[in-house]
Protein backbone atom coordinates (compact mmCIF):
# COMPACT_ATOMS: atom_id res chain seq x y z
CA UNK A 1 -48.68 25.86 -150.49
CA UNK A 2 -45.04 25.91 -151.58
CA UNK A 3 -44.70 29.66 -149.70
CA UNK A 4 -45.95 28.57 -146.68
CA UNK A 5 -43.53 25.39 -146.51
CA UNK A 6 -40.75 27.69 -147.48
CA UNK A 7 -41.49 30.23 -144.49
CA UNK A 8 -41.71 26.84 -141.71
CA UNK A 9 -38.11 26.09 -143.17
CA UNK A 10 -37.13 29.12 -142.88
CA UNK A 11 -38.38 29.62 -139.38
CA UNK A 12 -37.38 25.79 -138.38
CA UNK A 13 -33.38 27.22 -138.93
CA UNK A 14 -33.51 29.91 -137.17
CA UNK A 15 -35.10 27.74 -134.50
CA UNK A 16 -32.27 25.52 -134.89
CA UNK A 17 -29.62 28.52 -134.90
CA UNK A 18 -31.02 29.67 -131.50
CA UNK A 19 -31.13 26.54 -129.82
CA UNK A 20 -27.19 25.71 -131.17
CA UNK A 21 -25.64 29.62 -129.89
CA UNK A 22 -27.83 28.92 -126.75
CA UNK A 23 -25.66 25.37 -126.26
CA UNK A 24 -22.62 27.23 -127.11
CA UNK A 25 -22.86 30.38 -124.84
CA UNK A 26 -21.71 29.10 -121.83
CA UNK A 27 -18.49 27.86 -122.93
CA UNK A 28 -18.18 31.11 -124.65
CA UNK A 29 -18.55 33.63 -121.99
CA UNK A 30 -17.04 31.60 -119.00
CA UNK A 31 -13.41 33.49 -119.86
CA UNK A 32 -15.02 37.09 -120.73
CA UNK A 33 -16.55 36.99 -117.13
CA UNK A 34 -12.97 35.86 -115.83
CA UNK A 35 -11.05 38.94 -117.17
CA UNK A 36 -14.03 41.48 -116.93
CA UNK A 37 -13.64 40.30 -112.67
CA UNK A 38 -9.91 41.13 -113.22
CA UNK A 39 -10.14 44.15 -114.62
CA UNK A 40 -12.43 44.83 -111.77
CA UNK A 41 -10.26 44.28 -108.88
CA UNK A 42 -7.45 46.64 -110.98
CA UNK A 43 -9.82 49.49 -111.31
CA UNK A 44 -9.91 48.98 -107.90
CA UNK A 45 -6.36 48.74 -106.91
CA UNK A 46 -5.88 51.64 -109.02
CA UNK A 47 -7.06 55.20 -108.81
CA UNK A 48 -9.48 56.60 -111.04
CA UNK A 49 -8.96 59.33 -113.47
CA UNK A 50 -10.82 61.80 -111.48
CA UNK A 51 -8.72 60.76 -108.21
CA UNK A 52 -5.59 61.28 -109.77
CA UNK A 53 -6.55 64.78 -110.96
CA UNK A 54 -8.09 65.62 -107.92
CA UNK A 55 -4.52 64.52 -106.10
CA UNK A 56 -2.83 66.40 -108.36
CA UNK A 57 -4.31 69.41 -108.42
CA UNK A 58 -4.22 69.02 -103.81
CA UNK A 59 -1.46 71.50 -102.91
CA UNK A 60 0.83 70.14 -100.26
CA UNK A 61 -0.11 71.93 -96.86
CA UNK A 62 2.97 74.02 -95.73
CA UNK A 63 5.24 72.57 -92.02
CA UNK A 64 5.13 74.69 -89.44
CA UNK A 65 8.55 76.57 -88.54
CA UNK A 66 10.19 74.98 -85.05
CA UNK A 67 10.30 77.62 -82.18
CA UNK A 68 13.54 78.65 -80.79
CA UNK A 69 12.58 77.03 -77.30
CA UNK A 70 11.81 73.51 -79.37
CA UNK A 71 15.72 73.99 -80.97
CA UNK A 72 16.75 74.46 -77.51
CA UNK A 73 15.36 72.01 -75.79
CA UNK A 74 17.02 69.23 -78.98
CA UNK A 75 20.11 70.90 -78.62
CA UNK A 76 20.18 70.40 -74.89
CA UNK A 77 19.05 67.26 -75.35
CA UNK A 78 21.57 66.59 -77.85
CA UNK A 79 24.62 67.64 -75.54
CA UNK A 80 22.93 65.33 -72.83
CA UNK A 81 23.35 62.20 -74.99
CA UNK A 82 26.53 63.18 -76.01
CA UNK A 83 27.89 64.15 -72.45
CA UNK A 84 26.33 60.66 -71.07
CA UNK A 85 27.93 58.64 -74.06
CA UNK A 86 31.55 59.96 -73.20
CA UNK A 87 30.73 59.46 -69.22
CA UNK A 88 30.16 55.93 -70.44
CA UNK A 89 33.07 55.73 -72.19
CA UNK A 90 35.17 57.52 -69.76
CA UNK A 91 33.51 54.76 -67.44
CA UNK A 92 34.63 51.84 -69.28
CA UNK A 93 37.87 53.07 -70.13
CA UNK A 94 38.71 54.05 -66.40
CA UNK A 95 37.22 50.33 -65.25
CA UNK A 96 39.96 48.84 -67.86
CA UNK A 97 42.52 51.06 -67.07
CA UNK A 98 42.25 49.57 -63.36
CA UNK A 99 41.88 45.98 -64.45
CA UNK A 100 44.80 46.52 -66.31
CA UNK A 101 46.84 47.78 -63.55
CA UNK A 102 45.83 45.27 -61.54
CA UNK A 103 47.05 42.28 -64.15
CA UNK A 104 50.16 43.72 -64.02
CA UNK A 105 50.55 44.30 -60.15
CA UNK A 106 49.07 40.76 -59.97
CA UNK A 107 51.96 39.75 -62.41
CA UNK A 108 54.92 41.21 -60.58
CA UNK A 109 53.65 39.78 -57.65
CA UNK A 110 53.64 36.37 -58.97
CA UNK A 111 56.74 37.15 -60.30
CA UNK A 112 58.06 38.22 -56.64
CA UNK A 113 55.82 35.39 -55.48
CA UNK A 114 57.79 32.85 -57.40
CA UNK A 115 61.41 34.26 -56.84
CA UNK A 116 60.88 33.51 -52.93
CA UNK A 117 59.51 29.90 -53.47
CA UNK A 118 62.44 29.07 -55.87
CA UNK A 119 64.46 30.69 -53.18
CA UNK A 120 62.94 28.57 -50.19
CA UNK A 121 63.65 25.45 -52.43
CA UNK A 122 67.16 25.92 -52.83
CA UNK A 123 67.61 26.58 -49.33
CA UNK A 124 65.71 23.52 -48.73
CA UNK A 125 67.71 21.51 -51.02
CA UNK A 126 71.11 23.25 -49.10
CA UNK A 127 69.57 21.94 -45.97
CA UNK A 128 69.06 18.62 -47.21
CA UNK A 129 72.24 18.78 -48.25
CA UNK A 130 73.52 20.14 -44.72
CA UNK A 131 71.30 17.26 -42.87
CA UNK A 132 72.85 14.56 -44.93
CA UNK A 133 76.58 15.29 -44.28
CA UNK A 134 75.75 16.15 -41.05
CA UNK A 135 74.08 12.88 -40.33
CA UNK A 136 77.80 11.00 -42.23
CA UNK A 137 80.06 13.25 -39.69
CA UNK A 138 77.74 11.74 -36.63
CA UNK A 139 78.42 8.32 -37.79
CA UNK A 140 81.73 9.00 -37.97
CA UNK A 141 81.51 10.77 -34.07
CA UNK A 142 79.50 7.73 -32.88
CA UNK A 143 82.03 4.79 -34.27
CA UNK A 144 84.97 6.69 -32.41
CA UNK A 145 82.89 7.35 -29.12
CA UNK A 146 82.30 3.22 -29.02
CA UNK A 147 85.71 3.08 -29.57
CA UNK A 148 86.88 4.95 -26.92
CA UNK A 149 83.86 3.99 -24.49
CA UNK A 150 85.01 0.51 -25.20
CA UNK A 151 89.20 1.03 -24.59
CA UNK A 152 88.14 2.54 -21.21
CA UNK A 153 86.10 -0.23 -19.97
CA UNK A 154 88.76 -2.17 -20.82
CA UNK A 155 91.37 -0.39 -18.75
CA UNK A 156 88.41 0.07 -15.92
CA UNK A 157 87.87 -3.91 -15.96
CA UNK A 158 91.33 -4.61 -15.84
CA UNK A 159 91.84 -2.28 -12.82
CA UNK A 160 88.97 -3.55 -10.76
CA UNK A 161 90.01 -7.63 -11.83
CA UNK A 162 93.57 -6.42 -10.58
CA UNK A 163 92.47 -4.05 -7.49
CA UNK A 164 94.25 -6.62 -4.71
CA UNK A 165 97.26 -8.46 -6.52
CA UNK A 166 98.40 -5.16 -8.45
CA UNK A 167 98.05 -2.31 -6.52
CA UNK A 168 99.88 0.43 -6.94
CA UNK A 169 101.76 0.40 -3.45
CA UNK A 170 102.58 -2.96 -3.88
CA UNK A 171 103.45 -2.79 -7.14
CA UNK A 172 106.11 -0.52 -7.08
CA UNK A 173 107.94 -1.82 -3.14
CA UNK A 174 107.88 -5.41 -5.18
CA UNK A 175 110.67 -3.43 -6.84
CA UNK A 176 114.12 -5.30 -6.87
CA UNK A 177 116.46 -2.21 -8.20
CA UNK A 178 115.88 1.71 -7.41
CA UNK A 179 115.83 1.95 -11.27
CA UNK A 180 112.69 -0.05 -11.42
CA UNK A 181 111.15 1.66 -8.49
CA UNK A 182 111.35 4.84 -10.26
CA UNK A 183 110.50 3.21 -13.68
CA UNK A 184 107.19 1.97 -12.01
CA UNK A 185 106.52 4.83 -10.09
CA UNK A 186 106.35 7.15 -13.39
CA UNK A 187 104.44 3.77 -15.06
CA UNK A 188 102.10 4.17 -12.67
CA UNK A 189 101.88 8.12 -12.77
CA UNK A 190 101.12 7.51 -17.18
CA UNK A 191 99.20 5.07 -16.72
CA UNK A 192 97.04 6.82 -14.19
CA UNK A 193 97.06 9.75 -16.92
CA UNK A 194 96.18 7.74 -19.75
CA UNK A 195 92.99 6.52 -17.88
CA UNK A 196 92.15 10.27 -17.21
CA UNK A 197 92.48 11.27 -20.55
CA UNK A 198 90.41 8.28 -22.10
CA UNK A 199 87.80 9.71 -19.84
CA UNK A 200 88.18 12.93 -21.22
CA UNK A 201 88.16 11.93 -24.89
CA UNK A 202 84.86 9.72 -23.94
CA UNK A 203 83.24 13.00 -22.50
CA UNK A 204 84.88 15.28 -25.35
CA UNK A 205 83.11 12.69 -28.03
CA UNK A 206 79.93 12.79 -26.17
CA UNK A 207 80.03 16.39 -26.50
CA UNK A 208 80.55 16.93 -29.86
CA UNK A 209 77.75 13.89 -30.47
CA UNK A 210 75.83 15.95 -28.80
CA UNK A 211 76.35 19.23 -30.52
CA UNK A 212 75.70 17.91 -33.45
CA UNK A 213 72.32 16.00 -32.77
CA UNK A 214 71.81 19.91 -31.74
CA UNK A 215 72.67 20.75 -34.87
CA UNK A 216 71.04 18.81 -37.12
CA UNK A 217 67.91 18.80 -35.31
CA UNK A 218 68.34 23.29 -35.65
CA UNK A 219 68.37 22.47 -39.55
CA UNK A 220 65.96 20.13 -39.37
CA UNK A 221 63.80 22.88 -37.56
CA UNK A 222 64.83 25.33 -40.46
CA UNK A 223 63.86 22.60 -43.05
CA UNK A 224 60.14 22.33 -41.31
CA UNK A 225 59.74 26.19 -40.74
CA UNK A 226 60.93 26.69 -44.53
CA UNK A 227 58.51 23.91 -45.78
CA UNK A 228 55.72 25.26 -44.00
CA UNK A 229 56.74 29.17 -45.49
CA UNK A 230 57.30 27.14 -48.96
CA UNK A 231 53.76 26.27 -48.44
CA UNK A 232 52.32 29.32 -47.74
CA UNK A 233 54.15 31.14 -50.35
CA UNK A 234 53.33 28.39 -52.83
CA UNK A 235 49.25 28.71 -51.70
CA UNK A 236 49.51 32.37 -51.91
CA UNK A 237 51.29 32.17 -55.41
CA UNK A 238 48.09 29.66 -56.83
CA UNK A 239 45.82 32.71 -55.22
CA UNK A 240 47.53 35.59 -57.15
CA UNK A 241 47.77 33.48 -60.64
CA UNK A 242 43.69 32.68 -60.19
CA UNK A 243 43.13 35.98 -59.30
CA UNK A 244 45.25 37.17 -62.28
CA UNK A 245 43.66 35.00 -64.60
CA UNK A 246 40.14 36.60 -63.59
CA UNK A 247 41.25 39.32 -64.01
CA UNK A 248 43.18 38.70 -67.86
CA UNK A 249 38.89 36.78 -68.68
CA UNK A 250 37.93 40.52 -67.46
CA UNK A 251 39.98 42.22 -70.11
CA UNK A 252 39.45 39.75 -72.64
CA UNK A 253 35.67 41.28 -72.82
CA UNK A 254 37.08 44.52 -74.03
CA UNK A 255 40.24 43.96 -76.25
CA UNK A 256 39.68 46.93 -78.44
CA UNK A 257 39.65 49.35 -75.48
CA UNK A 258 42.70 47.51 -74.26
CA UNK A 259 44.29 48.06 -77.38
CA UNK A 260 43.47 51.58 -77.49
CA UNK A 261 44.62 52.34 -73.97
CA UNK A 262 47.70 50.56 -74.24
CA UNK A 263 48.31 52.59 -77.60
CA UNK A 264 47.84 55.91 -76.24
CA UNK A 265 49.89 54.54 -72.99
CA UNK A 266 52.95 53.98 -75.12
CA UNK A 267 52.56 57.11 -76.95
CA UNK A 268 52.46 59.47 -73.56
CA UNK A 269 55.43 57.49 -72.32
CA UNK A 270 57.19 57.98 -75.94
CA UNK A 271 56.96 61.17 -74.97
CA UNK A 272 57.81 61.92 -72.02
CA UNK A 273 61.18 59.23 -72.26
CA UNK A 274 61.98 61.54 -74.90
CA UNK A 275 61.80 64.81 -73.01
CA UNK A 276 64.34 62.51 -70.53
CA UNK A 277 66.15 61.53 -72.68
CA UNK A 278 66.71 65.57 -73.57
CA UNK A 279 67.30 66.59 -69.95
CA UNK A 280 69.68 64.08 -69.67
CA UNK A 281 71.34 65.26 -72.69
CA UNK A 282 71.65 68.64 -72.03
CA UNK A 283 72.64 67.70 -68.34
CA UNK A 284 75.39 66.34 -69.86
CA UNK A 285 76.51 68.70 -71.99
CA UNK A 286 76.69 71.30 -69.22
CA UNK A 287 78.63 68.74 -67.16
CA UNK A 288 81.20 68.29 -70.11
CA UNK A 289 81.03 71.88 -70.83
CA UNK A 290 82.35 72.30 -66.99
CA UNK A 291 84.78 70.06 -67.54
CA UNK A 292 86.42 71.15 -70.68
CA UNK A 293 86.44 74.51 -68.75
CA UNK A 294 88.39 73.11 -65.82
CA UNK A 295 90.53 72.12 -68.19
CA UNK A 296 91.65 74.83 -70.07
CA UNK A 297 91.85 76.56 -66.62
CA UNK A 298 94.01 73.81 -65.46
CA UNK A 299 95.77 74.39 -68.54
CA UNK A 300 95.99 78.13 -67.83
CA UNK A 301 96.77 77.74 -64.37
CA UNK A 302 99.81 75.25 -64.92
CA UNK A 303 101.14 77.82 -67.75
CA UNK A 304 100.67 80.78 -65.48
CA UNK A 305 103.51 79.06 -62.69
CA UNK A 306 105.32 77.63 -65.69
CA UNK A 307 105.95 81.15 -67.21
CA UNK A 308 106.14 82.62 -63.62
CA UNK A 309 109.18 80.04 -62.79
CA UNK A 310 111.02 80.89 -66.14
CA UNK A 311 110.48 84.60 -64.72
CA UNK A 312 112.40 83.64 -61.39
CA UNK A 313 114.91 81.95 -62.98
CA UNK A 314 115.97 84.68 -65.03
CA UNK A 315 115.41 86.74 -62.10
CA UNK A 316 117.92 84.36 -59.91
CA UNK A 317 120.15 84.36 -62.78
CA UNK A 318 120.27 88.12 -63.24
CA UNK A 319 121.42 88.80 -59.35
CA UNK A 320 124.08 85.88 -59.55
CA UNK A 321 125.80 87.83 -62.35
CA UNK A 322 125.14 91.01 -60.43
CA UNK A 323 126.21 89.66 -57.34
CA UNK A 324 129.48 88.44 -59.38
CA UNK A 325 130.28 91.01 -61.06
CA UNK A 326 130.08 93.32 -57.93
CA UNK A 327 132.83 91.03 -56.61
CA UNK A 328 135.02 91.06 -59.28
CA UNK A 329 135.04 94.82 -59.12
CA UNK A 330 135.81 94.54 -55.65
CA UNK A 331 138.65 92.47 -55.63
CA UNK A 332 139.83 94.38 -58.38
CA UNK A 333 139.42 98.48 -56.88
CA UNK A 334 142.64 100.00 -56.21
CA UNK A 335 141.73 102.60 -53.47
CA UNK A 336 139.61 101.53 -50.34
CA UNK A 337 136.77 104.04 -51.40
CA UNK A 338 136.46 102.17 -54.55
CA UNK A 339 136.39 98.92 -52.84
CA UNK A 340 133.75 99.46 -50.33
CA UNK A 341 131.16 100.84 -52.84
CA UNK A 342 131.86 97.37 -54.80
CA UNK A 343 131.31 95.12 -51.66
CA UNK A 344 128.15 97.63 -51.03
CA UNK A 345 127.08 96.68 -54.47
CA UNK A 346 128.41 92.83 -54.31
CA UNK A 347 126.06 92.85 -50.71
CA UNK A 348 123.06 94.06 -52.14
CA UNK A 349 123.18 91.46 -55.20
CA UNK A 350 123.46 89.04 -52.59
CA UNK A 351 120.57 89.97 -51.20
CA UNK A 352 118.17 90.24 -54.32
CA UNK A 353 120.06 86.48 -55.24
CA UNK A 354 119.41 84.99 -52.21
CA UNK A 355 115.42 86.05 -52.29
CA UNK A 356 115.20 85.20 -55.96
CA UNK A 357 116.16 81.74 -54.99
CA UNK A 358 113.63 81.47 -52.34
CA UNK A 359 111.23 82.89 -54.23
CA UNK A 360 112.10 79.79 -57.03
CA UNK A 361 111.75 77.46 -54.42
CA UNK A 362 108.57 78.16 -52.96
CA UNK A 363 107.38 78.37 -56.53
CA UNK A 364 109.07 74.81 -57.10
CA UNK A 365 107.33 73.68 -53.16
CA UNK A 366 104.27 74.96 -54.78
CA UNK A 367 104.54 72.85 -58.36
CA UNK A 368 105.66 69.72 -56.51
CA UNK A 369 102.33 69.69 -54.04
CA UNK A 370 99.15 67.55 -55.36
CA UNK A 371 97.01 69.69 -56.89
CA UNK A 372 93.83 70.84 -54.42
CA UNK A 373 90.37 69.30 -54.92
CA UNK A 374 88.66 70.41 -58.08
CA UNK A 375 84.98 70.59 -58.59
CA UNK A 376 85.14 67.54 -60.60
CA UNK A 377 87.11 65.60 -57.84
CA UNK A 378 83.57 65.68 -55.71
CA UNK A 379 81.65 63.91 -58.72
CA UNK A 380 84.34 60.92 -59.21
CA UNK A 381 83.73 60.56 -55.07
CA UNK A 382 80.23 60.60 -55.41
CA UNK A 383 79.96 57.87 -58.20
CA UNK A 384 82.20 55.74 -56.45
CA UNK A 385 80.53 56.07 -53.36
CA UNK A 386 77.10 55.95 -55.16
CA UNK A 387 78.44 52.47 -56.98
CA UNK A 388 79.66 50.80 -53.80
CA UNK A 389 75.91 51.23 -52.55
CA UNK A 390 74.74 49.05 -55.53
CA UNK A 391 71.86 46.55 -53.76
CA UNK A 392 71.51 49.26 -50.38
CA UNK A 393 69.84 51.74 -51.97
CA UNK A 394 66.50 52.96 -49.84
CA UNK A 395 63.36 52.54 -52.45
CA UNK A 396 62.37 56.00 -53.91
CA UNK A 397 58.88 55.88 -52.66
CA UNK A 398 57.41 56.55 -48.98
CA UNK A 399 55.51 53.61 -46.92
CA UNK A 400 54.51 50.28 -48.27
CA UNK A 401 54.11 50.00 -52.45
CA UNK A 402 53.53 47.82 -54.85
CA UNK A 403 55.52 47.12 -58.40
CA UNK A 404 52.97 48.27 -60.55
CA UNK A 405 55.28 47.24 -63.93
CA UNK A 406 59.31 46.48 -63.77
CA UNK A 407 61.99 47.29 -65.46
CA UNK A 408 61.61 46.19 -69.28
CA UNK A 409 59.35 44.22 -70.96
CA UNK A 410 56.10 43.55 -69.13
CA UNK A 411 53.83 41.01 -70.87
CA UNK A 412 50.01 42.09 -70.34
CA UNK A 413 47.43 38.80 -69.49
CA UNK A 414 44.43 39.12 -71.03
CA UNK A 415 45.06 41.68 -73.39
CA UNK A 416 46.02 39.93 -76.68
CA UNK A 417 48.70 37.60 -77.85
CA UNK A 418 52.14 39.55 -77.74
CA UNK A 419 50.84 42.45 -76.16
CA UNK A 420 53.33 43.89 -73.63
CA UNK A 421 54.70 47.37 -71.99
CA UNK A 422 57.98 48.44 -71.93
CA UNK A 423 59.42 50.50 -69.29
CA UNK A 424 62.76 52.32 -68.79
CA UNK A 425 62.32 52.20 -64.80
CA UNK A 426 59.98 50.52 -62.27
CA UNK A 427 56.36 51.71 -61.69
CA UNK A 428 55.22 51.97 -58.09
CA UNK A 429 51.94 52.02 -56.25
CA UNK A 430 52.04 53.97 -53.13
CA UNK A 431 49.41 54.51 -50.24
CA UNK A 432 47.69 57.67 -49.56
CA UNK A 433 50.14 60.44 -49.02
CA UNK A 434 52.99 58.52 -50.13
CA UNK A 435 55.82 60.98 -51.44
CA UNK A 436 58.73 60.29 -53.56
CA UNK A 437 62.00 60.37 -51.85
CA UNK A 438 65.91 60.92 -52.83
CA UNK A 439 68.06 57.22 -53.05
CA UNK A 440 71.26 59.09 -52.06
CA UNK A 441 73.21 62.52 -51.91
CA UNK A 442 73.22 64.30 -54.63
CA UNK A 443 72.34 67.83 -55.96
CA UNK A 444 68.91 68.65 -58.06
CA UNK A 445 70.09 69.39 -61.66
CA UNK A 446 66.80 69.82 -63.66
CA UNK A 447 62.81 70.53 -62.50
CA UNK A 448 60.49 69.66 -65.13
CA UNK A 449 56.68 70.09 -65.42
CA UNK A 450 54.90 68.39 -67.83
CA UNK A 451 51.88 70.46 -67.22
CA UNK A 452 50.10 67.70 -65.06
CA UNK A 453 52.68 66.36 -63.39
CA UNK A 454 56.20 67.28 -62.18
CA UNK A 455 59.61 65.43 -63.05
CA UNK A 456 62.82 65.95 -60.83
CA UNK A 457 66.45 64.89 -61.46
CA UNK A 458 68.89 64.31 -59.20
CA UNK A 459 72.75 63.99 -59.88
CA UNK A 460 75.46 61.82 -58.03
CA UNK A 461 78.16 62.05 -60.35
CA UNK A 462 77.53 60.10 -63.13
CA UNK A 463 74.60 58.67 -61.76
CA UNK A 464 71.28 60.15 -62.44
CA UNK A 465 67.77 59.23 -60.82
CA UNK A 466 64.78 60.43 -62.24
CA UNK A 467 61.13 60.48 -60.44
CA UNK A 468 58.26 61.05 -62.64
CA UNK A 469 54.29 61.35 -62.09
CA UNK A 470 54.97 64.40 -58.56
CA UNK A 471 51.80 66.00 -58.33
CA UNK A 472 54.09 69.04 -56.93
CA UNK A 473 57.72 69.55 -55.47
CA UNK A 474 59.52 70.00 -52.45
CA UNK A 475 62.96 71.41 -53.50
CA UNK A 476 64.71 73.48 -56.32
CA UNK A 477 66.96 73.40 -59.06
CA UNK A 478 70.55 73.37 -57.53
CA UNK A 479 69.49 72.24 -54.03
CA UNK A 480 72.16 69.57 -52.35
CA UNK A 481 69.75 66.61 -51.16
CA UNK A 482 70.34 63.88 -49.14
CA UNK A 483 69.55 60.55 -48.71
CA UNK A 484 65.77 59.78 -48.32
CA UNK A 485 65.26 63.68 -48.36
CA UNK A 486 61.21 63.88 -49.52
CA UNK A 487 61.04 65.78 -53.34
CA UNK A 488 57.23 65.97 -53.35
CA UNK A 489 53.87 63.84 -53.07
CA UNK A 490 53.11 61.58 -55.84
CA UNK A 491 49.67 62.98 -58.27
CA UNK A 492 46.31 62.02 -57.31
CA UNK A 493 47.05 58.27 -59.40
CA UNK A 494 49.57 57.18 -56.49
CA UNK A 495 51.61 55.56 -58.80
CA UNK A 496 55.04 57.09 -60.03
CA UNK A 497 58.22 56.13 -62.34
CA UNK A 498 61.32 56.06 -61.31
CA UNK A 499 64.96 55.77 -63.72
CA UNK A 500 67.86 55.08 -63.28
CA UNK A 501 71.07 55.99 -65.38
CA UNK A 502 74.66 55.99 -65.60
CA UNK A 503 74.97 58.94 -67.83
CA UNK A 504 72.99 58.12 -70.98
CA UNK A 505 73.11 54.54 -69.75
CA UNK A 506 69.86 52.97 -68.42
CA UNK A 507 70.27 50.55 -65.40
CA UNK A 508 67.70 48.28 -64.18
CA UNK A 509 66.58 49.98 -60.78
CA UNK A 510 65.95 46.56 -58.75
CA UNK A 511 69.29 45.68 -58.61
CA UNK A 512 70.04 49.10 -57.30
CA UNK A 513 67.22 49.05 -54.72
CA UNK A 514 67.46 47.15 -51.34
CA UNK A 515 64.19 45.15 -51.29
C-alpha cells in the first residue's frame, strides 16, 4: 500500500511539472521566434556560403577591343562638339562685341546729341536777350515818333487856323521896312523848311519803327524755328538714351564676356599704341638726325666762305703791295728802259688788285644775301600752315560716319561700374567702301602692316596723322600727298583710328576736324 501511494505522488508532480512548463512556454519562446525571423530575413539579405564561393571562383568575362572605325567616328564626334562649342562662343562674343559698339556709338551720339541742344538753348537765351532790348529800343522809337507826329500837327493846325489872315504874300507886303521884308521872306523860306523836315523825321521814325518790328519779328521767327529744332533734337536725344539703355540691360546679361572682350581690347590697342609710339620715335629721330646734319653743313658751308674771304683778302693784300712796290720802282728807275718795265709791272699788279677786290666783294654780296631755302625751311611752313587750319580740317574718313569712341576716356553703359576705354584718337564707322583719306599736304613717312591690317603716317612738319585699321594701301613710303588724297579702304570692320600728334604730343582730333 505505501508503494503504490508513493508512485501516485510521484506521478501527481510530474503531472504538476508538465502542466506549470506548459503555462510558462509561451512567454518563453515568444522572443526566440522574434530573433530566429530576424536571422531569417539576414540570411536572406545576405549571400550564402556557397554563393559567395561560387562568385568568387566566376572569372570576369573579358571587353571587347573598340574598332578603329568606332575611335573614328568619337573622335569626329568629339571635334564636332568642340568646333560647335567655339562657333557658339565665337557667336556670343561677336553679338557682344556689336552691342558694345553700339553703346558706345549710341553714347557719342548722345553726347553730340546734347552739345546741339545746349547749343540751341543758348542761342535761344541770346535771342531772348536780342527780343527784349529790341522791344526797349522800339519804345524808345515809338515815344519820339508821337513826338514828332504831334509837333507837326501842331505846325499843320496852326497853318490851316492861319491860311487867310497870315498868308505868306500878305505877310511879308504888310512889311513896313525893306529889312523886314527880307527878314520875313527868309522866315518864311525856314519856316517852310522846318515843316518839310518834321515831315521827314516823322517818315524817317516810321521807318526805322518799322524796321525794327521787321526785326524783331525775324528773331522771333529764329526763336520759333530754334524751339521747334530744340524739340526735335531734345525728342531724338530721349530716343538715343532709351535705346542706349536697352542696349547697356543687353550687356548686363553677359558681364564676364564684356569683361573679357574689353580686356583683350585694351591689350591689342596696348599694342599697337606702342608700335606708334615707336614709329613716331624713330620718325623723329631721322628728322633730328636731318637736322643736326643741316647743321653741321651750315656750319661747313659758312666756314668754307669764311676761310675763302680770308683767302681774298690776303690775295687783295698781296697785289696792293705788288702793285706798290712796282710804283716805287718806277718812280725811282734812272733810264727810261728801266722805267717802263716797272710801270709794265706796276700795270699788271693793278690788274690782279683790282680783280682781287671784286672777287672780295662778290664774296662779301654773297655773305650779306639771306641764306636760300633749306629743307627744313619747308617743314616750319608746313606746321604753320597746318596750325592755322586748326577747326578746317576735312574728316579722315570717306562719306557719312559715325564716332564709334572719342578721344579719351569713353565710359562703357552696361558693362560694369567704372568700366571705360581709352583712346589716343577718334574711332570712326564708315559705310561700305568708305576709304581713309589725307587731312592736309604732307609727305608719307612710315607704312606699317600689322599683319591684318595696314597703318600709314603722314608728316606736315611737326604734325603727324596716323590712320589705323586699312585693309590695304594706296600710296608709298616717301610719296607727297595732298589734301583729301585717298590712302586705302578701311578692313572688312568699317571702322578705323585715327591720331593726331604734334611730335610726341597727342592732340585731341575733334578740335582739329571741321564737323
Amino acid at each position: 500500500m505505501l508503494r503504490g501511494g508513493l508512485r501516485f505522488l510521484h506521478v501527481l508532480l510530474v503531472l504538476g511539472f508538465c502542466v506549470m512548463a506548459t503555462a510558462q512556454k509561451p512567454r518563453a519562446t515568444a522572443p526566440k521566434k522574434q530573433t530566429t525571423t530576424q536571422k531569417a530575413k539576414t540570411r536572406k539579405s545576405q549571400p550564402s556560403q556557397k554563393a559567395k564561393s561560387s562568385q568568387k571562383t566566376q572569372k570576369p568575362q573579358p571587353q571587347k577591343p573598340a574598332t578603329k572605325a568606332q575611335l573614328q567616328a568619337q573622335q569626329k564626334k568629339l571635334k564636332a562638339n568642340i568646333a560647335a562649342n567655339q562657333r557658339q562662343k565665337a557667336e556670343i562674343e561677336k553679338k557682344v562685341k556689336q552691342r558694345l559698339q553700339d553703346v558706345l556709338i549710341l553714347g557719342n551720339a548722345i553726347d553730340e546729341k546734347q552739345r546741339t541742344v545746349d547749343t540751341i538753348k543758348t542761342d535761344i537765351a541770346s535771342l531772348d536777350s536780342t527780343i527784349l532790348l529790341l522791344n526797349g529800343k522800339l519804345d524808345t522809337l515809338r515815344a519820339e515818333l508821337a513826338e514828332r507826329q504831334q509837333r507837326y500837327a501842331k505846325s499843320v493846325r496852326y497853318m490851316y487856323h492861319n491860311r487867310k489872315t497870315q498868308s505868306q504874300l500878305l505877310f511879308i507886303l504888310s512889311a513896313k521896312t525893306v529889312n523886314q521884308i527880307y527878314r520875313r521872306t527868309r522866315f518864311v523860306g525856314e519856316y517852310a523848311t522846318y515843316q518839310k523836315a518834321q515831315g521827314e523825321a516823322v517818315m524817317q521814325k516810321q521807318e526805322q519803327l518799322n524796321e525794327m518790328l521787321d526785326e524783331i519779328a525775324e528773331k522771333k521767327t529764329q526763336k520759333s524755328t530754334l524751339l521747334a529744332k530744340g524739340e526735335e533734337e531734345r525728342k531724338n536725344l530721349e530716343e538715343k538714351q532709351a535705346e542706349q539703355q536697352k542696349v547697356a540691360r543687353q550687356l548686363q546679361k553677359e558681364q564676364a564676356t564684356v569683361q573679357k572682350l574689353i580686356q583683350q581690347q585694351l591689350k591689342e590697342e596696348e599694342e599697337l599704341n606702342a608700335r606708334i609710339d615707336k614709329l613716331i620715335a624713330e620718325e623723329i629721330a631721322r628728322e633730328k638726325a636731318r637736322i643736326e646734319a643741316e647743321k653741321r653743313r651750315k656750319a661747313e658751308e659758312q666756314a668754307r666762305k669764311e676761310r675763302e674771304r680770308k683767302e681774298r683778302e690776303r690775295q687783295l693784300a698781296e697785289a696792293k703791295a705788288r702793285e706798290e712796290k712796282a710804283r716805287q720802282e718806277a718812280r725811282a728807275a734812272r733810264t727810261a728802259q728801266e722805267k717802263a718795265k716797272a710801270e709794265k709791272r706796276a700795270k699788271t699788279a693793278e690788274k690782279e688788285r683790282k680783280t682781287a677786290e671784286q672777287r672780295l666783294a662778290e664774296q662779301r654780296k654773297k655773305s650779306a644775301e639771306k641764306p636760300k631755302t633749306t629743307e627744313a625751311d619747308p617743314d616750319r611752313q608746313l606746321s604753320g600752315s597746318f596750325a592755322s587750319n586748326k577747326g578746317r580740317l576735312p574728316m579722315p574718313i570717306t562719306g557719312n560716319y559715325q564716332v564709334v569712341r572719342s578721344f579719351g576716356s569713353n565710359v562703357v553703359e552696361g558693362a560694369g561700374k567704372g568700366v571705360h576705354l581709352s583712346s589716343k584718337g577718334i574711332w570712326l564707322k564708315g559705310e561700305p567702301g568708305a576709304q581713309a583719306r589725307c587731312i592736309f599736304d604732307g609727305e608719307v613717312s612710315k607704312i606699317y602692316s600689322t599683319g591684318t591690317s595696314f597703318i600709314v603716317m603722314v608728316r606736315h612738319g611737326r604734325f603727324i596723322s596716323v590712320y589705323c585699321d586699312l585693309a590695304s594701301v594706296s600710296v608709298k613710303t616717301g610719296q607727297k600727298v595732298s589734301t583729301n588724297q585717298r590712302l586705302g579702304p578701311l578692313g572688312p570692320t568699317g571702322i578705323m583710328q585715327f591720331q593726331l600728334r604734334n611730335w610726341t604730343n597727342l592732340l585731341n582730333p575733334r578740335s582739329w576736324l571741321r564737323r
